[in-house]
PDB file of N, CA and C in Angstrom:
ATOM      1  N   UNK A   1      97.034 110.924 123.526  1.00  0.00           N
ATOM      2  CA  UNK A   1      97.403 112.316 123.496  1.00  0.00           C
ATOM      3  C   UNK A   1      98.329 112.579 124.673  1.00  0.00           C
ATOM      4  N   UNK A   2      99.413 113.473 124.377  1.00  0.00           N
ATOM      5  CA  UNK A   2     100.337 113.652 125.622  1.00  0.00           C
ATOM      6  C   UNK A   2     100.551 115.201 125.362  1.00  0.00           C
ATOM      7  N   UNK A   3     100.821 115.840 126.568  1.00  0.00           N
ATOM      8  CA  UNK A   3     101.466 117.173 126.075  1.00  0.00           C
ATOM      9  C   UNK A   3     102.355 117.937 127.326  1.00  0.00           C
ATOM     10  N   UNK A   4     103.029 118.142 126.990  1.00  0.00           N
ATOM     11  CA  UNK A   4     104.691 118.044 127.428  1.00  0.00           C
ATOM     12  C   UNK A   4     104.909 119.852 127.628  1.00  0.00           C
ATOM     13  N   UNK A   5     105.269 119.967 128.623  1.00  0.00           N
ATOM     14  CA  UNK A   5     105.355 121.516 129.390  1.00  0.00           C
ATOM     15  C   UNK A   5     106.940 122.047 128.949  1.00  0.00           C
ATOM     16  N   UNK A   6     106.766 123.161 129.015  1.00  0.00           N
ATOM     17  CA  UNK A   6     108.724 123.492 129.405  1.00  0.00           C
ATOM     18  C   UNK A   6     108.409 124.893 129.796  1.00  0.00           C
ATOM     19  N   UNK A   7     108.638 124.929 131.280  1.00  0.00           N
ATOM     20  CA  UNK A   7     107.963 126.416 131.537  1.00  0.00           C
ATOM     21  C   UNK A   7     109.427 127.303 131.582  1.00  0.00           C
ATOM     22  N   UNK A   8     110.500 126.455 131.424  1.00  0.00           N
ATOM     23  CA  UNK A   8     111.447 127.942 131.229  1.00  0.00           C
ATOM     24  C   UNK A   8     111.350 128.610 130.170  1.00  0.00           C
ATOM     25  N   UNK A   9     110.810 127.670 128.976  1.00  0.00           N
ATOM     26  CA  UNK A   9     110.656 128.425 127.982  1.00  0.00           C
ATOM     27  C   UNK A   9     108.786 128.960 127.810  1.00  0.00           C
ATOM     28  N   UNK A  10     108.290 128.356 128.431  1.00  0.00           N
ATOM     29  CA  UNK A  10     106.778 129.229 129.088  1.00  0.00           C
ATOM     30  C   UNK A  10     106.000 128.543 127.372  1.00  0.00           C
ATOM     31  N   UNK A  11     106.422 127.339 127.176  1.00  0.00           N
ATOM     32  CA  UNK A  11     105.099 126.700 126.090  1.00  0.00           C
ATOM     33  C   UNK A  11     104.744 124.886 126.600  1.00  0.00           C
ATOM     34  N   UNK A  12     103.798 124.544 125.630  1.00  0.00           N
ATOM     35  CA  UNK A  12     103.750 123.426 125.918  1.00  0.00           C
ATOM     36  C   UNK A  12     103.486 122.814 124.506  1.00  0.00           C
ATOM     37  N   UNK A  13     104.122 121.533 124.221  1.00  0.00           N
ATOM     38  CA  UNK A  13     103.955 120.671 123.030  1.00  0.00           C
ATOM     39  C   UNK A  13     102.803 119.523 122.861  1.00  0.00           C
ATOM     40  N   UNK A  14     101.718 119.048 122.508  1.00  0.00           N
ATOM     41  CA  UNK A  14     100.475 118.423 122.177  1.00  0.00           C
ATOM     42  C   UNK A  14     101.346 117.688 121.229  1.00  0.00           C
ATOM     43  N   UNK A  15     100.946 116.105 121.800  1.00  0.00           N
ATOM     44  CA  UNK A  15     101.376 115.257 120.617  1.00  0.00           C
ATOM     45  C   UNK A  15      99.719 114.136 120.591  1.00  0.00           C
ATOM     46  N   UNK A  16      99.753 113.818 119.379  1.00  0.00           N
ATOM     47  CA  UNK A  16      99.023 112.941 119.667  1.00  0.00           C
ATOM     48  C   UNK A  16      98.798 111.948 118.383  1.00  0.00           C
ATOM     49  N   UNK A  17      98.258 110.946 118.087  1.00  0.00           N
ATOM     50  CA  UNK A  17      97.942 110.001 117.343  1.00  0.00           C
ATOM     51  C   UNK A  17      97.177 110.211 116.668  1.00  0.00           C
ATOM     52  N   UNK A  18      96.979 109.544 115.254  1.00  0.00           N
ATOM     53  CA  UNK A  18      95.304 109.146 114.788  1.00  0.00           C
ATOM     54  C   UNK A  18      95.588 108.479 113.627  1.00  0.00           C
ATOM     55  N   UNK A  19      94.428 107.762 112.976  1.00  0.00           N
ATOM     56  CA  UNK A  19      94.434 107.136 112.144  1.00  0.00           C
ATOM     57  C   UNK A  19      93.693 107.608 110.918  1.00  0.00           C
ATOM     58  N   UNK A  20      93.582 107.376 109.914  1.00  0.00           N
ATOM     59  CA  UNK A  20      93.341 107.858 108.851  1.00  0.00           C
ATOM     60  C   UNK A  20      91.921 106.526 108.420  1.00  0.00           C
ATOM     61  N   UNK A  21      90.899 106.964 108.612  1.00  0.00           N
ATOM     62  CA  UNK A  21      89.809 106.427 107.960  1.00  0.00           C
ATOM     63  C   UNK A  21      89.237 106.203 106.256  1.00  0.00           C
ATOM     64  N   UNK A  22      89.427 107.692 106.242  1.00  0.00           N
ATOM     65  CA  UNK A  22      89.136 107.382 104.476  1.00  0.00           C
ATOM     66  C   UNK A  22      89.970 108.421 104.141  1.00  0.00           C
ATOM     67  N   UNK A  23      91.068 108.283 103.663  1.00  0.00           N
ATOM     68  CA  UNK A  23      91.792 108.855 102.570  1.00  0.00           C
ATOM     69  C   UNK A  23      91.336 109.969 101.203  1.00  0.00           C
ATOM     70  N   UNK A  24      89.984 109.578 100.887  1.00  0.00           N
ATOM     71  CA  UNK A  24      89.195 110.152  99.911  1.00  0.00           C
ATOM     72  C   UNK A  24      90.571 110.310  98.746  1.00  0.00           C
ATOM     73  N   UNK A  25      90.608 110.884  97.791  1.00  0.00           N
ATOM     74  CA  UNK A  25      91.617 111.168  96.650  1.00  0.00           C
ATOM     75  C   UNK A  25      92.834 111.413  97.058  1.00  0.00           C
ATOM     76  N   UNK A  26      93.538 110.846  98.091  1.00  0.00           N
ATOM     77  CA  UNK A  26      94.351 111.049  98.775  1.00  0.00           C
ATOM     78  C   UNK A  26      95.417 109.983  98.667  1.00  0.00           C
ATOM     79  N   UNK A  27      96.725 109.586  98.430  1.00  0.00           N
ATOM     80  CA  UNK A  27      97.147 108.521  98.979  1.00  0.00           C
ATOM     81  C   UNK A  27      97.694 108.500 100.677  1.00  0.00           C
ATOM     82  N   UNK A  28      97.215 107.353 100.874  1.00  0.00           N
ATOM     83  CA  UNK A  28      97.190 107.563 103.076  1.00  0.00           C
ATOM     84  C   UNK A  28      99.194 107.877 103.301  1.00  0.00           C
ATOM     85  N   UNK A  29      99.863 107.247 102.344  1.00  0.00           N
ATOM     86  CA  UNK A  29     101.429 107.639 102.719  1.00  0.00           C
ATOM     87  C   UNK A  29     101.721 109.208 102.652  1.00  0.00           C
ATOM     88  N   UNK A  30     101.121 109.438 101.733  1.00  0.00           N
ATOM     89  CA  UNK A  30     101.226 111.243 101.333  1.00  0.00           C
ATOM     90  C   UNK A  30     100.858 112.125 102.497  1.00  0.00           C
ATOM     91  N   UNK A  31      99.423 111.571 102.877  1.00  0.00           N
ATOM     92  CA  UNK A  31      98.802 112.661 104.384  1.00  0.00           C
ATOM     93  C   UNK A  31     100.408 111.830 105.554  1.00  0.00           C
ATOM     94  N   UNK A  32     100.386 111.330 105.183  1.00  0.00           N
ATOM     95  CA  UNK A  32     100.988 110.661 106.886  1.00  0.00           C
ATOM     96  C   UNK A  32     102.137 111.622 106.549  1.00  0.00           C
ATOM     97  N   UNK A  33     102.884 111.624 105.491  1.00  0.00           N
ATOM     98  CA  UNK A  33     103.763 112.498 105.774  1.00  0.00           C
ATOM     99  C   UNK A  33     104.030 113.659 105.508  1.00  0.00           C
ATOM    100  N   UNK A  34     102.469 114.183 105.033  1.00  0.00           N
ATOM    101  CA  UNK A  34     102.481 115.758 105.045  1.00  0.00           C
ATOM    102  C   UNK A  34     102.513 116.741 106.549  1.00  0.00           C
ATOM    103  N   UNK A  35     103.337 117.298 106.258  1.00  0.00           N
ATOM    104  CA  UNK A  35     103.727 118.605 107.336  1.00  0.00           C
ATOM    105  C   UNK A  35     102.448 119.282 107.743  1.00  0.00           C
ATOM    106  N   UNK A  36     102.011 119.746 106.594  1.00  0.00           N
ATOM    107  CA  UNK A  36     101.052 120.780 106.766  1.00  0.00           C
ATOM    108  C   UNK A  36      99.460 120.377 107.362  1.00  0.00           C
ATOM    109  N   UNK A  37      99.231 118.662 106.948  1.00  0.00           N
ATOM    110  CA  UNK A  37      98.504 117.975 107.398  1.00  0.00           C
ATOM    111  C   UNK A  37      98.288 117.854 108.329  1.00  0.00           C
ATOM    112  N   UNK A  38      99.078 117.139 109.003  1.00  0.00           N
ATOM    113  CA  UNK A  38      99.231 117.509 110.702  1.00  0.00           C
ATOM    114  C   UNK A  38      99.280 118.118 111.580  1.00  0.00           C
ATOM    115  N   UNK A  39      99.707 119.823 110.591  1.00  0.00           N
ATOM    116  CA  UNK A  39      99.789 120.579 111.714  1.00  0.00           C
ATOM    117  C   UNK A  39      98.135 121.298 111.995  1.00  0.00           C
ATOM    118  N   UNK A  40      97.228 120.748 110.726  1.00  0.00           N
ATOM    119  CA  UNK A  40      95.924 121.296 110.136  1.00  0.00           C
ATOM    120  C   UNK A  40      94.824 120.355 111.023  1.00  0.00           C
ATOM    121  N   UNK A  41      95.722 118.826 111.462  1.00  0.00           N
ATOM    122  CA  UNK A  41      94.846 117.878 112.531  1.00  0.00           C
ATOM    123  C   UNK A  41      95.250 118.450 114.173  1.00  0.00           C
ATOM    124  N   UNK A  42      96.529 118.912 114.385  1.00  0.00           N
ATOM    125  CA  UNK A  42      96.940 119.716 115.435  1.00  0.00           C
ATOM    126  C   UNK A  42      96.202 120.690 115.542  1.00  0.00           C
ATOM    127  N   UNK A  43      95.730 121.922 114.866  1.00  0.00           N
ATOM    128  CA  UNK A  43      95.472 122.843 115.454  1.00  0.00           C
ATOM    129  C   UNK A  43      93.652 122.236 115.491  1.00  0.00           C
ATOM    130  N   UNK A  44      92.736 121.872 114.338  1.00  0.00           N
ATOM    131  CA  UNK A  44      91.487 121.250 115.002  1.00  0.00           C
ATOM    132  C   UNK A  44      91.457 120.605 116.126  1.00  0.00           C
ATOM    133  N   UNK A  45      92.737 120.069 116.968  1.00  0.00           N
ATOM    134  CA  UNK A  45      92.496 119.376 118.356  1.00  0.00           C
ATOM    135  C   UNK A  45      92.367 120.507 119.283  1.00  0.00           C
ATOM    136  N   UNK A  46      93.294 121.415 118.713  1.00  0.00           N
ATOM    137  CA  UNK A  46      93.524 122.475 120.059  1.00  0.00           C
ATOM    138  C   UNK A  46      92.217 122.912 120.124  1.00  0.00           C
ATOM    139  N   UNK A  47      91.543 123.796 118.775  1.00  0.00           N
ATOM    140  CA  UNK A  47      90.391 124.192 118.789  1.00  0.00           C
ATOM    141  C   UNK A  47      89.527 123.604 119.923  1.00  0.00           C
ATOM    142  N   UNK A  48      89.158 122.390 119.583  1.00  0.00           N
ATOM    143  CA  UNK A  48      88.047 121.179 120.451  1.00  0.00           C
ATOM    144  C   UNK A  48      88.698 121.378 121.641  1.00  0.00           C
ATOM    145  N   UNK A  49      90.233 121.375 122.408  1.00  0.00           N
ATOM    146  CA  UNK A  49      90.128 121.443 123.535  1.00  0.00           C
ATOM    147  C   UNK A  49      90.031 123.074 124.206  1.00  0.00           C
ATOM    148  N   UNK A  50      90.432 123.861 123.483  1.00  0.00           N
ATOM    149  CA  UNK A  50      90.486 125.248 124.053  1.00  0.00           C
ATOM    150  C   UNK A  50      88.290 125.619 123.961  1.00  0.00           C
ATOM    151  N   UNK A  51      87.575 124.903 122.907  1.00  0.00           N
ATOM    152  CA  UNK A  51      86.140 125.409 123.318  1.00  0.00           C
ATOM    153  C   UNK A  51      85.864 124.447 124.340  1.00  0.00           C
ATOM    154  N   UNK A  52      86.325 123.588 124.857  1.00  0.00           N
ATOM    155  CA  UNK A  52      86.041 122.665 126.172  1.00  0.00           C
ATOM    156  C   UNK A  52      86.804 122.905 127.258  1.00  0.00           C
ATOM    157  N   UNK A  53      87.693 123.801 127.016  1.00  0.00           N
ATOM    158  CA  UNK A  53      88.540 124.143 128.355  1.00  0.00           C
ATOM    159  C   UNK A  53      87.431 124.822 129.453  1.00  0.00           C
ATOM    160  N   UNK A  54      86.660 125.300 129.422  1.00  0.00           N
ATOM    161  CA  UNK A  54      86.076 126.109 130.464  1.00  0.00           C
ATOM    162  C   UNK A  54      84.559 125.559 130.850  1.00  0.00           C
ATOM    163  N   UNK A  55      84.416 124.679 129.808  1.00  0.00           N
ATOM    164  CA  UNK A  55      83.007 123.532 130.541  1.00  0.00           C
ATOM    165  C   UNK A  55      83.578 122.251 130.673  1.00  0.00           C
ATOM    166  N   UNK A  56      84.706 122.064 131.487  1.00  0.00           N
ATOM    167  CA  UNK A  56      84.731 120.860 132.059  1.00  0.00           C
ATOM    168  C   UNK A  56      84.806 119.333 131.573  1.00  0.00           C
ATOM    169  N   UNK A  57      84.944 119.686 130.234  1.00  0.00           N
ATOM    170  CA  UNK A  57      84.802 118.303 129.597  1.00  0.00           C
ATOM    171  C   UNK A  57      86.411 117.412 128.819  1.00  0.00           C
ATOM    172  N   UNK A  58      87.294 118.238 129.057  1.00  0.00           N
ATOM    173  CA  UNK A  58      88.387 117.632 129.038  1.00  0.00           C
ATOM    174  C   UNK A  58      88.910 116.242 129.744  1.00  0.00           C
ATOM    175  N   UNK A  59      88.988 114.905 129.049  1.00  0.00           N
ATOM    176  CA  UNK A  59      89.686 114.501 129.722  1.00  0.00           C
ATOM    177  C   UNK A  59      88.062 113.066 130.323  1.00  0.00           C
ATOM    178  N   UNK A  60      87.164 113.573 129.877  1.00  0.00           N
ATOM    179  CA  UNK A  60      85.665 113.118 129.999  1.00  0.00           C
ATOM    180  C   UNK A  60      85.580 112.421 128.426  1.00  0.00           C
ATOM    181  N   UNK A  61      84.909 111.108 128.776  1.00  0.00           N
ATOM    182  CA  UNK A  61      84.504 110.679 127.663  1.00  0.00           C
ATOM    183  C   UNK A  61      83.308 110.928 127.157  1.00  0.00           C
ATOM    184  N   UNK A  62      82.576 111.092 125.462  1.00  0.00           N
ATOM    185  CA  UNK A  62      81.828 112.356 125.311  1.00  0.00           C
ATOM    186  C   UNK A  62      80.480 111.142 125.214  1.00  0.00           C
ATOM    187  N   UNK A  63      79.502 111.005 125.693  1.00  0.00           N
ATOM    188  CA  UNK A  63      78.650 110.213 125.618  1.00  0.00           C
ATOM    189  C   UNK A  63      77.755 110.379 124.043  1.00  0.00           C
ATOM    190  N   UNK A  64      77.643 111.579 123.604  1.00  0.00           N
ATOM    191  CA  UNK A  64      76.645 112.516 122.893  1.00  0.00           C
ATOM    192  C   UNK A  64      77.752 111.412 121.434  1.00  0.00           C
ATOM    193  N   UNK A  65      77.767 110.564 120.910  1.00  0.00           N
ATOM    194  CA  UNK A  65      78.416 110.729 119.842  1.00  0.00           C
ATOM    195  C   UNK A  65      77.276 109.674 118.911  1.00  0.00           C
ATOM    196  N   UNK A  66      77.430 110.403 117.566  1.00  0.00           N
ATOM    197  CA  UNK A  66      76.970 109.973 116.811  1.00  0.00           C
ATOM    198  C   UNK A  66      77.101 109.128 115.312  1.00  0.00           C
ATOM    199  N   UNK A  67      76.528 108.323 114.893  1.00  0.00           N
ATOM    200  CA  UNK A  67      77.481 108.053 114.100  1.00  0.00           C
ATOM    201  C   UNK A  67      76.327 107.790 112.577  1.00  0.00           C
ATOM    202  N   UNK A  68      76.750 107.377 111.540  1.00  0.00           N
ATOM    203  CA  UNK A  68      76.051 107.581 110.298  1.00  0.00           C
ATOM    204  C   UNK A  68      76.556 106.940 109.580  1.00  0.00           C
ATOM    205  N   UNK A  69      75.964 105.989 108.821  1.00  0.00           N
ATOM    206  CA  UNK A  69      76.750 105.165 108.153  1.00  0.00           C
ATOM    207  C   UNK A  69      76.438 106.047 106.430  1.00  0.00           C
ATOM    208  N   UNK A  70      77.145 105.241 106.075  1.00  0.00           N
ATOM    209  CA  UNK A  70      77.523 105.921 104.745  1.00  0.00           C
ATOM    210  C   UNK A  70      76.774 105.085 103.455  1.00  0.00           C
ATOM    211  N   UNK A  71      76.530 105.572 102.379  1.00  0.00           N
ATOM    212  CA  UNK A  71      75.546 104.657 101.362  1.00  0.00           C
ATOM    213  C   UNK A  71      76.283 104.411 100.420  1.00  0.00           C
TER     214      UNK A  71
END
Protein backbone atom coordinates (compact mmCIF):
# COMPACT_ATOMS: atom_id res chain seq x y z
CA UNK A 1 0.00 0.00 0.00
CA UNK A 2 1.42 3.50 -0.80
CA UNK A 3 -0.31 6.80 -0.66
CA UNK A 4 0.98 9.77 -2.24
CA UNK A 5 0.17 13.48 -0.87
CA UNK A 6 -0.14 16.69 -3.08
CA UNK A 7 -0.90 19.33 -0.62
CA UNK A 8 -1.09 22.13 -3.20
CA UNK A 9 -3.85 20.54 -4.33
CA UNK A 10 -4.81 19.54 -0.46
CA UNK A 11 -5.63 15.46 -1.41
CA UNK A 12 -3.95 12.36 -1.17
CA UNK A 13 -3.98 9.18 -3.59
CA UNK A 14 -4.08 5.33 -1.83
CA UNK A 15 -2.73 2.86 -4.13
CA UNK A 16 -2.52 -0.47 -3.33
CA UNK A 17 -2.43 -4.21 -4.46
CA UNK A 18 -4.37 -7.41 -4.03
CA UNK A 19 -5.06 -10.53 -5.30
CA UNK A 20 -8.10 -12.14 -6.16
CA UNK A 21 -8.80 -15.45 -4.20
CA UNK A 22 -12.00 -16.76 -5.45
CA UNK A 23 -13.48 -15.19 -8.31
CA UNK A 24 -16.93 -16.90 -7.49
CA UNK A 25 -19.09 -16.41 -11.05
CA UNK A 26 -16.75 -14.04 -12.02
CA UNK A 27 -14.07 -14.23 -14.67
CA UNK A 28 -10.64 -12.97 -12.57
CA UNK A 29 -9.66 -10.82 -16.10
CA UNK A 30 -13.09 -9.03 -15.94
CA UNK A 31 -12.71 -7.91 -11.97
CA UNK A 32 -9.02 -6.98 -12.70
CA UNK A 33 -10.18 -4.72 -15.12
CA UNK A 34 -13.25 -3.45 -13.81
CA UNK A 35 -13.25 0.29 -12.85
CA UNK A 36 -15.90 0.13 -10.58
CA UNK A 37 -14.35 -2.92 -8.83
CA UNK A 38 -11.59 -1.32 -7.61
CA UNK A 39 -12.81 1.61 -6.80
CA UNK A 40 -15.51 -0.68 -4.49
CA UNK A 41 -11.92 -2.55 -3.02
CA UNK A 42 -10.57 1.21 -2.61
CA UNK A 43 -13.10 2.64 -0.75
CA UNK A 44 -13.53 -0.82 1.79
CA UNK A 45 -9.70 -0.04 2.50
CA UNK A 46 -10.33 3.48 3.34
CA UNK A 47 -13.29 2.43 5.47
CA UNK A 48 -10.84 -0.18 7.61
CA UNK A 49 -8.31 2.56 7.79
CA UNK A 50 -10.42 5.67 8.64
CA UNK A 51 -12.33 3.12 11.69
CA UNK A 52 -8.58 2.46 12.79
CA UNK A 53 -7.35 5.86 12.40
CA UNK A 54 -7.99 6.91 15.99
CA UNK A 55 -7.12 3.48 17.88
CA UNK A 56 -3.78 3.23 16.80
CA UNK A 57 -3.70 0.32 14.77
CA UNK A 58 -2.55 1.50 11.47
CA UNK A 59 0.41 0.31 10.14
CA UNK A 60 0.33 -2.69 13.17
CA UNK A 61 0.04 -6.11 12.21
CA UNK A 62 -3.48 -7.46 13.35
CA UNK A 63 -2.78 -10.53 15.56
CA UNK A 64 -6.77 -11.25 16.09
CA UNK A 65 -7.10 -12.98 12.55
CA UNK A 66 -9.07 -15.70 11.79
CA UNK A 67 -9.45 -18.04 9.41
CA UNK A 68 -12.13 -20.91 8.26
CA UNK A 69 -11.74 -23.24 5.94
CA UNK A 70 -14.32 -23.88 3.55
CA UNK A 71 -16.34 -27.40 2.90
Amino acid sequence: MSIKESPELDIATLGFTYNIQDPANFEEDDLINDTEFKDYLGAILQHIMEANLGKGTIGKSNTNTHTKSSN
